[in-house]
Every structure is written in C-alpha cells, then in structure tokens.
C-alpha atoms as a PDB file:
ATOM      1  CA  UNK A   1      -3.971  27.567 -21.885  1.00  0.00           C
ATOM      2  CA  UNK A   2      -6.242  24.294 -22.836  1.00  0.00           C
ATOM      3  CA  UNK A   3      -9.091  23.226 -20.903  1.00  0.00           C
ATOM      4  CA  UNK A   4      -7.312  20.053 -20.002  1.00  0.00           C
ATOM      5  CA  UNK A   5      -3.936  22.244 -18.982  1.00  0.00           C
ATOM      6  CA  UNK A   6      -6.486  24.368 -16.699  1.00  0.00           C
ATOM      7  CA  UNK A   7      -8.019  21.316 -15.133  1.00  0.00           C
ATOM      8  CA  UNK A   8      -4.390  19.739 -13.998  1.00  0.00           C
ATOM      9  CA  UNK A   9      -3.419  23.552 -12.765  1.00  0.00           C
ATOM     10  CA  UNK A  10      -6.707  23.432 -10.191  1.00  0.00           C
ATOM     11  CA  UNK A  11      -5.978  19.774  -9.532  1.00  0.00           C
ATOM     12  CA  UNK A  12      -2.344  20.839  -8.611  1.00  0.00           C
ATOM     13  CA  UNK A  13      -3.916  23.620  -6.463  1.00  0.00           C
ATOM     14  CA  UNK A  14      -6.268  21.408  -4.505  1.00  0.00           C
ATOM     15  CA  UNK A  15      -4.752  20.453  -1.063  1.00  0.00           C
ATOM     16  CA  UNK A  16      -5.778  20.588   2.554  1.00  0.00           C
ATOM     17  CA  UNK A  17      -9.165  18.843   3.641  1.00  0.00           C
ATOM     18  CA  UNK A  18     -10.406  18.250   0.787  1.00  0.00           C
ATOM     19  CA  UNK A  19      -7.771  15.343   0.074  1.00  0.00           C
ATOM     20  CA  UNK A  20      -6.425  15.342   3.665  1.00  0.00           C
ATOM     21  CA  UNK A  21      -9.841  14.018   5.203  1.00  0.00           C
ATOM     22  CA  UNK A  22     -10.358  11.405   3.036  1.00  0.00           C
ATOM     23  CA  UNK A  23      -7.011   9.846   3.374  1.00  0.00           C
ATOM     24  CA  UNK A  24      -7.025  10.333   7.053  1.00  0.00           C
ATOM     25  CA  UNK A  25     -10.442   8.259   6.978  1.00  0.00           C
ATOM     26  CA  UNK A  26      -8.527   5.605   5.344  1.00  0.00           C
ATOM     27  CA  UNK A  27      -5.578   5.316   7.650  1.00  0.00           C
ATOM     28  CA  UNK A  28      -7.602   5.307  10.481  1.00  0.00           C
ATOM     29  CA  UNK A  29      -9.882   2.582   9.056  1.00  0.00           C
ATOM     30  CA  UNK A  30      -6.879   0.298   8.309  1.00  0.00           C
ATOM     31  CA  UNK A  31      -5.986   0.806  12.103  1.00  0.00           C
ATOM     32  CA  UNK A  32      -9.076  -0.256  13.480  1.00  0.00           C
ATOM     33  CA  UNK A  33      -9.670  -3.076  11.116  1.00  0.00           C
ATOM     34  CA  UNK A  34      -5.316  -4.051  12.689  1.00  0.00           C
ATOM     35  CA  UNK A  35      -6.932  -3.810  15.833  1.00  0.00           C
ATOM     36  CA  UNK A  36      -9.820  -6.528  14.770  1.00  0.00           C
ATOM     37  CA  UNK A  37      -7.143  -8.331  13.733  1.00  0.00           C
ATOM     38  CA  UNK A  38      -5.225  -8.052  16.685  1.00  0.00           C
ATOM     39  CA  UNK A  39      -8.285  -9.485  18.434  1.00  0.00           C
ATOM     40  CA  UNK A  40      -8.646 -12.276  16.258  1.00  0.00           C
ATOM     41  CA  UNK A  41      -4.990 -13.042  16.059  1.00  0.00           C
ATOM     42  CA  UNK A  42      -4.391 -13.255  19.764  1.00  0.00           C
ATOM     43  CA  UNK A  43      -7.837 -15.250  20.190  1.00  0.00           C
ATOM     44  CA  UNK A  44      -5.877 -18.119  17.539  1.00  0.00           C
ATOM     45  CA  UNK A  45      -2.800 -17.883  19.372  1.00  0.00           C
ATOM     46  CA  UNK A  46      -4.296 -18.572  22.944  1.00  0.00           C
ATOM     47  CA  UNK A  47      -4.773 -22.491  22.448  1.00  0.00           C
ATOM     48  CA  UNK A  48      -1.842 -24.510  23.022  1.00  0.00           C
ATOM     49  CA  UNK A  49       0.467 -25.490  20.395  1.00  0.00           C
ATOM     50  CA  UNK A  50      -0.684 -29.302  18.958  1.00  0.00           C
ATOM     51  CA  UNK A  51      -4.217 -27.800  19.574  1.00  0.00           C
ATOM     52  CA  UNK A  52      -3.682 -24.728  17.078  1.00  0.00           C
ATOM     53  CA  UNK A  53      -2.674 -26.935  14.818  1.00  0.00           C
ATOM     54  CA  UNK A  54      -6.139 -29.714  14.477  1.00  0.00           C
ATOM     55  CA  UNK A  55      -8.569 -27.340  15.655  1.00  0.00           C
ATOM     56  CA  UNK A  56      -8.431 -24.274  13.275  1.00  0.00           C
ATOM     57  CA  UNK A  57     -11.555 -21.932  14.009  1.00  0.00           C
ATOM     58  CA  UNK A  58     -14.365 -21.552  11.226  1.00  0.00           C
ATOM     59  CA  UNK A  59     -13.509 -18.133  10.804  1.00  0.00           C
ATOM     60  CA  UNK A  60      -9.875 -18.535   9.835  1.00  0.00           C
ATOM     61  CA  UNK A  61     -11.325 -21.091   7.425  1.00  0.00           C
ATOM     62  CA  UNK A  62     -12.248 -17.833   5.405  1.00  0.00           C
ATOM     63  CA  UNK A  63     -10.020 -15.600   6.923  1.00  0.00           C
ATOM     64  CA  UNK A  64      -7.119 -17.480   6.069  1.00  0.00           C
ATOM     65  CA  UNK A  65      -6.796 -17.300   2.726  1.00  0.00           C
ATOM     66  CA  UNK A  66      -8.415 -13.796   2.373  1.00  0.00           C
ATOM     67  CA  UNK A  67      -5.233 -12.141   4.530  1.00  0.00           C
ATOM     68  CA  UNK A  68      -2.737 -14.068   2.594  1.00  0.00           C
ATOM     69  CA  UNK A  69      -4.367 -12.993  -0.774  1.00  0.00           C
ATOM     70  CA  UNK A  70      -4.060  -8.919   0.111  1.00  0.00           C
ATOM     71  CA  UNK A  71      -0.635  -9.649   1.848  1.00  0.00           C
ATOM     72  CA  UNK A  72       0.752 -11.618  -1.063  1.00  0.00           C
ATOM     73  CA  UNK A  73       1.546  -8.747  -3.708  1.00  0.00           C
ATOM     74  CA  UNK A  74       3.923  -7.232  -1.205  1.00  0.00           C
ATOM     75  CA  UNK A  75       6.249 -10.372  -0.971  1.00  0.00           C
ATOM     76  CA  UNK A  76       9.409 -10.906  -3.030  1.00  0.00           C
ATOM     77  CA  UNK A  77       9.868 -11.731  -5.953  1.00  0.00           C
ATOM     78  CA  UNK A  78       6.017  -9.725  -6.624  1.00  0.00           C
ATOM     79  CA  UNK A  79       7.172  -6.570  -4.987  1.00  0.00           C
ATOM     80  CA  UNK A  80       9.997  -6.080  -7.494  1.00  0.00           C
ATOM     81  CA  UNK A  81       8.282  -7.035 -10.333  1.00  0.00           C
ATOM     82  CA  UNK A  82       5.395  -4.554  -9.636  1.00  0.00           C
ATOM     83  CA  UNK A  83       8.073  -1.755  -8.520  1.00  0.00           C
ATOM     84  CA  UNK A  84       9.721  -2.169 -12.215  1.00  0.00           C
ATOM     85  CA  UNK A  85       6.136  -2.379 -14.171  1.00  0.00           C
ATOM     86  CA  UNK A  86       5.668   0.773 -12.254  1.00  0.00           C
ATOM     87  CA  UNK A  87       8.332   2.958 -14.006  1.00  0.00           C
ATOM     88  CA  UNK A  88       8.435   0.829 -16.939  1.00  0.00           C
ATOM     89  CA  UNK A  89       4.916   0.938 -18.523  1.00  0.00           C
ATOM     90  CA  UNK A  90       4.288   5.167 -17.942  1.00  0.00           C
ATOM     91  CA  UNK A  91       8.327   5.564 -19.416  1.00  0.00           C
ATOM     92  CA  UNK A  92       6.835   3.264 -22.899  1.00  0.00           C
ATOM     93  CA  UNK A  93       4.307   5.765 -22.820  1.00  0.00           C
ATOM     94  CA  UNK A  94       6.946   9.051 -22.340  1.00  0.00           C
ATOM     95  CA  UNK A  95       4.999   9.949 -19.214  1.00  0.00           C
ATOM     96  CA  UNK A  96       8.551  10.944 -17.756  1.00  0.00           C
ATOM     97  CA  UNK A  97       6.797  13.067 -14.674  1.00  0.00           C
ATOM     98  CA  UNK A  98       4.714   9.386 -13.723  1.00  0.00           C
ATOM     99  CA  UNK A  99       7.729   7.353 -14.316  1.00  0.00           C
ATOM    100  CA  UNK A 100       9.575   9.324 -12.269  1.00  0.00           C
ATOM    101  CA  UNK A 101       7.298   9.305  -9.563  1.00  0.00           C
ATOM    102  CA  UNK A 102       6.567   5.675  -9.446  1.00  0.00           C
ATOM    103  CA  UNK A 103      10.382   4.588  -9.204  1.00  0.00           C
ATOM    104  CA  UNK A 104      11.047   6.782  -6.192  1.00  0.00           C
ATOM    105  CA  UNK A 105       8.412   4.851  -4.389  1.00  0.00           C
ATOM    106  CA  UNK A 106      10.711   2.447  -3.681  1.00  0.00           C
ATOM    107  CA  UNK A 107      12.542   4.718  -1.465  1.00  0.00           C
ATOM    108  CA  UNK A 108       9.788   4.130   1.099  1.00  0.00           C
ATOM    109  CA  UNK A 109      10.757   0.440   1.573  1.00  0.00           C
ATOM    110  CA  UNK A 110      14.600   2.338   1.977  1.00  0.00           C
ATOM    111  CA  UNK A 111      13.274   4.216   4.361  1.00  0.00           C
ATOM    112  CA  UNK A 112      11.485   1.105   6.440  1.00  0.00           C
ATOM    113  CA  UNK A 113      14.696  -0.933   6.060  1.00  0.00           C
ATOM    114  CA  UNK A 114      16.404   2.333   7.697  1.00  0.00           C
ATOM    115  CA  UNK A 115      13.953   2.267  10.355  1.00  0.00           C
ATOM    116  CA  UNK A 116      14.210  -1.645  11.323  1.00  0.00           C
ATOM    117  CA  UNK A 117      17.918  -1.198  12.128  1.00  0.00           C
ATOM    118  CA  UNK A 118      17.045   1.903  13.547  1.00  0.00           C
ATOM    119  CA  UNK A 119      14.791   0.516  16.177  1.00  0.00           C
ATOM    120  CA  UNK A 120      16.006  -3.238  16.184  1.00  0.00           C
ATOM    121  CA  UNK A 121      13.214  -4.864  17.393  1.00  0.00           C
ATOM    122  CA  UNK A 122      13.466  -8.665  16.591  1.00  0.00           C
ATOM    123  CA  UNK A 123      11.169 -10.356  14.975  1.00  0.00           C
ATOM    124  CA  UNK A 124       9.048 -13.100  17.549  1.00  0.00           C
ATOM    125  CA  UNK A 125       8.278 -16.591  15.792  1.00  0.00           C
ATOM    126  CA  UNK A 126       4.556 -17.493  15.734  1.00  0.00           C
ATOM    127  CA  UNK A 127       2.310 -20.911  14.753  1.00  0.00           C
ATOM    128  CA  UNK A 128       0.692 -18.873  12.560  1.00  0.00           C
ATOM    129  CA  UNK A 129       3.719 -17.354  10.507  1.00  0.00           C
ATOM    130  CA  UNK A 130       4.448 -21.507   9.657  1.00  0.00           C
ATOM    131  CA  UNK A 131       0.759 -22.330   8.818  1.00  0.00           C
ATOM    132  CA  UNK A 132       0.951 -19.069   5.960  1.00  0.00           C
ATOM    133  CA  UNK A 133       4.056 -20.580   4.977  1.00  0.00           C
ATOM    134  CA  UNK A 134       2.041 -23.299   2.983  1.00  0.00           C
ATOM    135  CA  UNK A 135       0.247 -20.749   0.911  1.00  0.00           C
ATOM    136  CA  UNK A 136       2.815 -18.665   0.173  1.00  0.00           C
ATOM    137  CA  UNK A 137       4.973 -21.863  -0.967  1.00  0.00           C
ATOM    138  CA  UNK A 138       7.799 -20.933   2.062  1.00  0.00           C
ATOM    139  CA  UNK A 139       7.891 -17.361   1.902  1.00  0.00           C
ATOM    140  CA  UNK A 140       8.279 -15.319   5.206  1.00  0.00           C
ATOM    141  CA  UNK A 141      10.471 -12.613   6.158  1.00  0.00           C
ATOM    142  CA  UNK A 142      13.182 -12.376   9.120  1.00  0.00           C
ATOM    143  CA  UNK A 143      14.788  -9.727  10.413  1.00  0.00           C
ATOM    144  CA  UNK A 144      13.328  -6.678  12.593  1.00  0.00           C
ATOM    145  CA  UNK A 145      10.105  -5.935  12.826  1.00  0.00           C
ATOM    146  CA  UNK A 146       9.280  -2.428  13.546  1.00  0.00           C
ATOM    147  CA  UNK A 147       7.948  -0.629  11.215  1.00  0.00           C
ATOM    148  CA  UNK A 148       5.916  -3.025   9.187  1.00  0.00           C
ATOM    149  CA  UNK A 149       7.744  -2.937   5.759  1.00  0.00           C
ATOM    150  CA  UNK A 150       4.826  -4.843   4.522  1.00  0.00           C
ATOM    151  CA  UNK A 151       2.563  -1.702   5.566  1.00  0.00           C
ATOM    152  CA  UNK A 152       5.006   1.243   4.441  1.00  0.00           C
ATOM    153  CA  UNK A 153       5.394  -0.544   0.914  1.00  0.00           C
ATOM    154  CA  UNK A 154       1.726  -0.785   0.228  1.00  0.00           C
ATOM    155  CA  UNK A 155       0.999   2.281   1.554  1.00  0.00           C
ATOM    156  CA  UNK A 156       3.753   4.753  -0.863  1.00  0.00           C
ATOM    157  CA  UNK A 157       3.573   2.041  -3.593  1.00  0.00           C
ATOM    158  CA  UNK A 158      -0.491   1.639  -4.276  1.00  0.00           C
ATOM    159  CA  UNK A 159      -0.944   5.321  -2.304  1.00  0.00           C
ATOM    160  CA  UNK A 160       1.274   6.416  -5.227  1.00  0.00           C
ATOM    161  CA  UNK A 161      -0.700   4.838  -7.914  1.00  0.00           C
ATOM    162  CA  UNK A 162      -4.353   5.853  -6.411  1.00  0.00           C
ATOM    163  CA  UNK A 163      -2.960   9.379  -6.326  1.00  0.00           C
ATOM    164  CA  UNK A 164      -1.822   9.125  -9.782  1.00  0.00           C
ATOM    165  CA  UNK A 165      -5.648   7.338 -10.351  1.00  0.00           C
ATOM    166  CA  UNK A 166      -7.182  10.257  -8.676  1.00  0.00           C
ATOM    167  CA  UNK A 167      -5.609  12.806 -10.771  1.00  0.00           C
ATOM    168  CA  UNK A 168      -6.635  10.728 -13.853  1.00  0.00           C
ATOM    169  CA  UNK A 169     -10.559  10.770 -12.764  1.00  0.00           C
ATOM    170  CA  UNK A 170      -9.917  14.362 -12.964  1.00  0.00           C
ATOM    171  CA  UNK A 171      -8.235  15.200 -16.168  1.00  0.00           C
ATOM    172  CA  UNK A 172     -10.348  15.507 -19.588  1.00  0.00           C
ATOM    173  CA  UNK A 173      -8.832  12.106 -20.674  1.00  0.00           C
ATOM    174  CA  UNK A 174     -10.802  10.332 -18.478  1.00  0.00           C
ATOM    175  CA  UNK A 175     -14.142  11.065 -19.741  1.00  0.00           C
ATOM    176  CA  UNK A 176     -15.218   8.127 -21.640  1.00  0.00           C
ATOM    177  CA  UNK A 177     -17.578   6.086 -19.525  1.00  0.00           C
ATOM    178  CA  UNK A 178     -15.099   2.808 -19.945  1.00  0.00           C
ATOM    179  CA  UNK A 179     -11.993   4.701 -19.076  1.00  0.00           C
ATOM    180  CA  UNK A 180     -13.170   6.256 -16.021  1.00  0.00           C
ATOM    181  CA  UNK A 181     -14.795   2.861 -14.528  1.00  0.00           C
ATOM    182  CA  UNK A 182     -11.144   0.627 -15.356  1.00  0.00           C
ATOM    183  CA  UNK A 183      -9.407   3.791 -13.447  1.00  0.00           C
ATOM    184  CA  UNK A 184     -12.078   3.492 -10.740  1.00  0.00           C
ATOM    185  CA  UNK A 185     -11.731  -0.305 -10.430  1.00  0.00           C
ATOM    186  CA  UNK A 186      -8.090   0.329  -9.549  1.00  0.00           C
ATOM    187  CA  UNK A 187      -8.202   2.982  -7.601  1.00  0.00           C
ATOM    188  CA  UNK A 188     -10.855   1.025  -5.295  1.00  0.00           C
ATOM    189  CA  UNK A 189      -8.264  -2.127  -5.751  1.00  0.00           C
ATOM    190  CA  UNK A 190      -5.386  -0.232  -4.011  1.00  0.00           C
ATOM    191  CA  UNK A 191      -7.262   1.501  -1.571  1.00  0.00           C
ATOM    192  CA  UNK A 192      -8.983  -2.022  -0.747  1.00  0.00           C
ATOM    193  CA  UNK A 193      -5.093  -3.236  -0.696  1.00  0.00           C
ATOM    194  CA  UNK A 194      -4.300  -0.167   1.926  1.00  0.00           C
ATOM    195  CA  UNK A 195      -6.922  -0.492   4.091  1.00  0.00           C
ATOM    196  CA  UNK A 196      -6.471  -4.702   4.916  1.00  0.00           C
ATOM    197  CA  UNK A 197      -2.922  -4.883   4.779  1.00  0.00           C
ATOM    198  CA  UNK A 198      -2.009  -3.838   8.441  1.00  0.00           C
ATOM    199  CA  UNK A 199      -5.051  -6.404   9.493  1.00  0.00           C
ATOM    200  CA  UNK A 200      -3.538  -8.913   7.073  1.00  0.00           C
ATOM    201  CA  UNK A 201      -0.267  -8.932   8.947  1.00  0.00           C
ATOM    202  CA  UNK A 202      -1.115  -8.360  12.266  1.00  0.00           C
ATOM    203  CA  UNK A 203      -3.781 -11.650  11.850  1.00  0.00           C
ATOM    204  CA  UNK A 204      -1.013 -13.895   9.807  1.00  0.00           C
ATOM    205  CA  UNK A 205       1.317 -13.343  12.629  1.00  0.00           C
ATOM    206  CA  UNK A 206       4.288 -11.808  10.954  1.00  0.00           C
ATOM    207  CA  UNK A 207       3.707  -7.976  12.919  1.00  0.00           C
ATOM    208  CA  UNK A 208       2.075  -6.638  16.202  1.00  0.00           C
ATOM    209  CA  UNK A 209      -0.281  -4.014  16.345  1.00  0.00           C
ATOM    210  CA  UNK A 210       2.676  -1.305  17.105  1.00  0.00           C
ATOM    211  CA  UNK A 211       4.421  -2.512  14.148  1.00  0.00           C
ATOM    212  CA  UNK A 212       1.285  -1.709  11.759  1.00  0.00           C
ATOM    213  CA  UNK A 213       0.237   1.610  13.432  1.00  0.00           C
ATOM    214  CA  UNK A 214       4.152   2.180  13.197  1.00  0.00           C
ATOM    215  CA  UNK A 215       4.231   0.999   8.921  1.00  0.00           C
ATOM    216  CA  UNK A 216       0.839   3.154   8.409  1.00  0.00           C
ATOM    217  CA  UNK A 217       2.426   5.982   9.783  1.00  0.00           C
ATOM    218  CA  UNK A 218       5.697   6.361   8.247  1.00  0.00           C
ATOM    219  CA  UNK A 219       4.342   5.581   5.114  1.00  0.00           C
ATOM    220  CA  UNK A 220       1.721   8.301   5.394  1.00  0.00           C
ATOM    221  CA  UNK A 221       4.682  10.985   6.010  1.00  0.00           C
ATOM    222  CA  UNK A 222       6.253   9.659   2.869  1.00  0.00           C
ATOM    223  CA  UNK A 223       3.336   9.529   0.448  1.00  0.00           C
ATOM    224  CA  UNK A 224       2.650  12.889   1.380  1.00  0.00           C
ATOM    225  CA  UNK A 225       6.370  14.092   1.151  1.00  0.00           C
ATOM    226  CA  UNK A 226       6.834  12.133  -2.750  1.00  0.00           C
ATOM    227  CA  UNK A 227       3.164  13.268  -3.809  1.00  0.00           C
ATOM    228  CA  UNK A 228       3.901  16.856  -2.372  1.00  0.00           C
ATOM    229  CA  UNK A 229       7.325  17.328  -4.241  1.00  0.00           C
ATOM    230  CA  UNK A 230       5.810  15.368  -7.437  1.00  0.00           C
ATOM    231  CA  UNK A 231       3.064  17.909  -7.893  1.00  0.00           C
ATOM    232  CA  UNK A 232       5.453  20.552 -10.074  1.00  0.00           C
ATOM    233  CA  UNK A 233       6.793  18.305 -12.055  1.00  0.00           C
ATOM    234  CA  UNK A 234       3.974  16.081 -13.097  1.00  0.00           C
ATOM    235  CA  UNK A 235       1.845  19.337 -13.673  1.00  0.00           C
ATOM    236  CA  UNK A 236       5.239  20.802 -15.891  1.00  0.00           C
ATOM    237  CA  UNK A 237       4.652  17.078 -17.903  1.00  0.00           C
ATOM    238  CA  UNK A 238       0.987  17.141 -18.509  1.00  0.00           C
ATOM    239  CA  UNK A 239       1.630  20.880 -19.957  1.00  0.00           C
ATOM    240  CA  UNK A 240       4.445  19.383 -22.574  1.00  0.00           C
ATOM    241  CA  UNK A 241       2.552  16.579 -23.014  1.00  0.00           C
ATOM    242  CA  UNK A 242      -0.988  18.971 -24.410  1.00  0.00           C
ATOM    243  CA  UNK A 243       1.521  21.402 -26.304  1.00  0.00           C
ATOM    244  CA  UNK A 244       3.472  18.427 -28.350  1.00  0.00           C
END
C-alpha cells in the first residue's frame, strides 16, 4: 500500500470530534450571525412603508449589497449551472467517486422541496424582498418557506465541496505550496458562503429566523448522511486511481 493510499485510509478513519467540533462551530456561528440579522432586519422593517423606502439606513448602504452578493449563487439559473459543473468537471477528470458525490447533492434541495410541502408554511411578502429585486434583476422565490432551501442548498452543495477540499489538504497531491493555498482559498470561500447565508436571507427578507435555524439543520443531517455513505467509495476510487 502507497503512502498516498495510507494517508486517504487514516483520512477515511478520522471521524468524531475531531471533524464534528469544527463543523458544529460553524453551524452555530451562521445561527448567531441569522440572529444579527434578524435584529437588523426587523430594525429596517419597523418604519412605515413610504418611509422604508427614502430613508434607507447607512448600514444597509453596505449591507445591502454584501447579503445579496453571498445569497446570489444559490438563485436559479446559478444553482443549476454550479450543480452540473459539479459532476461535470471531476467526471472529465474520471474522478467517478467525486462525481458521484457531487451530483447527489442535489438531493438536498429534494429533500427541502419535500419539507416545504411538508410543513406548508406560506411565504409572507416584505419591502425588503422588492428592494433585492433590483439587484438580482427580478429574481425572488414564492412558495413555502420553511426550511430555507436557500440554507439547505448551500449547506450540502459547498459543505460537499469543502469536505471534498478538506480531504484534498490532506492527500500527498496537495503538497505543492500553490496547490494547497488555491484549495485553501476555496475551502475558506464556501465556508465564508455557509456561515452568511442564513444572515443573508433572514436580513433580505425572503426567510425568518425559524426558517434558517430550520435550512441549517436539515442540511447538516444530510451532509453528514451523503459524506458518511461517500466515504467507501471515494476511498475504493483514490485506491484505483494510485494503482492505474
């Protein structure tokens, strides 16, 4: 067995704090910074309704535009496009076990649809919602609103790619000094991504505070379930991939 083959084998074995805690850090960041949001958001929505519109706070003068910017990869036409680069570019590269992975993320935003009409909680209209409209060039979702889709895609889609990251910082690969620091830059790009989102749409006035907690939560349980069952086959592909 190769050095590089032995590395993947401990990576594969490495569970409980040591990734849990981290991760868990995370999540519970994002909610707290939903709960700033919260704050803010309910601050902006307080004034009346011709007054929201002329007298937009200093703050949301940077705010704004920040929110919208982390929110905006998750809306459609981006989200597809993303999901299909996804499996695409690792299947050009016959990383099967990757490939693989990265096209069942899309269950998760299955899985959030299922919840919606589960739960059925409409969706409120907010001033906000129609100011974000003019960035976004008239995008804005309808439907039901618990769990944040927004939050469950970001967290399976770029939770699945900084796992995949992670276990690239590990392997023997990743050792040149310009490799590691483009894999780094990514990895701290989706975790960055992660960790605003839920404050992104609680402050732009598409989701409550429930319906973040709610998105952060179900897509936690299905990171862990995809990256959990991934683990023997993308370990069974980096060992054909070092023997070819």
């Amino acid at each position: 067995m190769g050095a590089s083959e032995t590395d993947m084998t401990h990576l594969v074995g490495v569970r409980g704090p040591m990734l849990l805690i981290p991760w868990v850090a995370l999540l519970l960041g994002a909610m707290l910074l939903a709960l700033v949001a919260q704050m803010i958001h309910t601050d902006f929505g307080s004034a009346s309704h011709v007054r929201r519109i002329h007298e937009v706070r200093s703050i949301d003068v940077v705010l704004l535009p920040l929110m919208t910017a982390v929110s905006f990869p998750g809306y459609a036409p981006k989200r597809e496009i993303l999901l299909v680069l996804g499996a695409v570019v690792p299947a050009l590269r016959r990383q099967w076990g990757v490939a693989c992975l990265m096209a069942l993320t899309i269950t998760g935003d299955m899985l959030a649809l299922a919840a919606k009409l589960v739960f059925a909680q409409p969706r409120s209209e907010d001033l906000t919602r129609s100011i974000v409209r003019i960035y976004q060039g008239g995008n804005g979702s309808a439907g039901f609103n618990f769990p944040s889709g927004h939050v469950v895609h970001y967290v399976v889609f770029f939770g699945t790619i900084s796992f995949l990251l992670w276990r690239g910082l590990h392997s023997t690969s990743a050792k040149h000094p310009q490799i590691r620091l483009a894999l780094m830059l990514l990895f701290g790009i989706c975790v960055t991504l992660i960790l605003f989102v839920g404050a992104s749409q609680v402050y732009l006035g598409y989701h409550s505070l429930n319906d973040v907690l709610g998105g952060y939560i179900v897509g936690a349980l299905w990171l862990w379930v995809l990256t959990a069952v991934s683990r023997f086959w993308l370990h069974a592909d980096t060992a054909e991939r070092h023997r070819s």
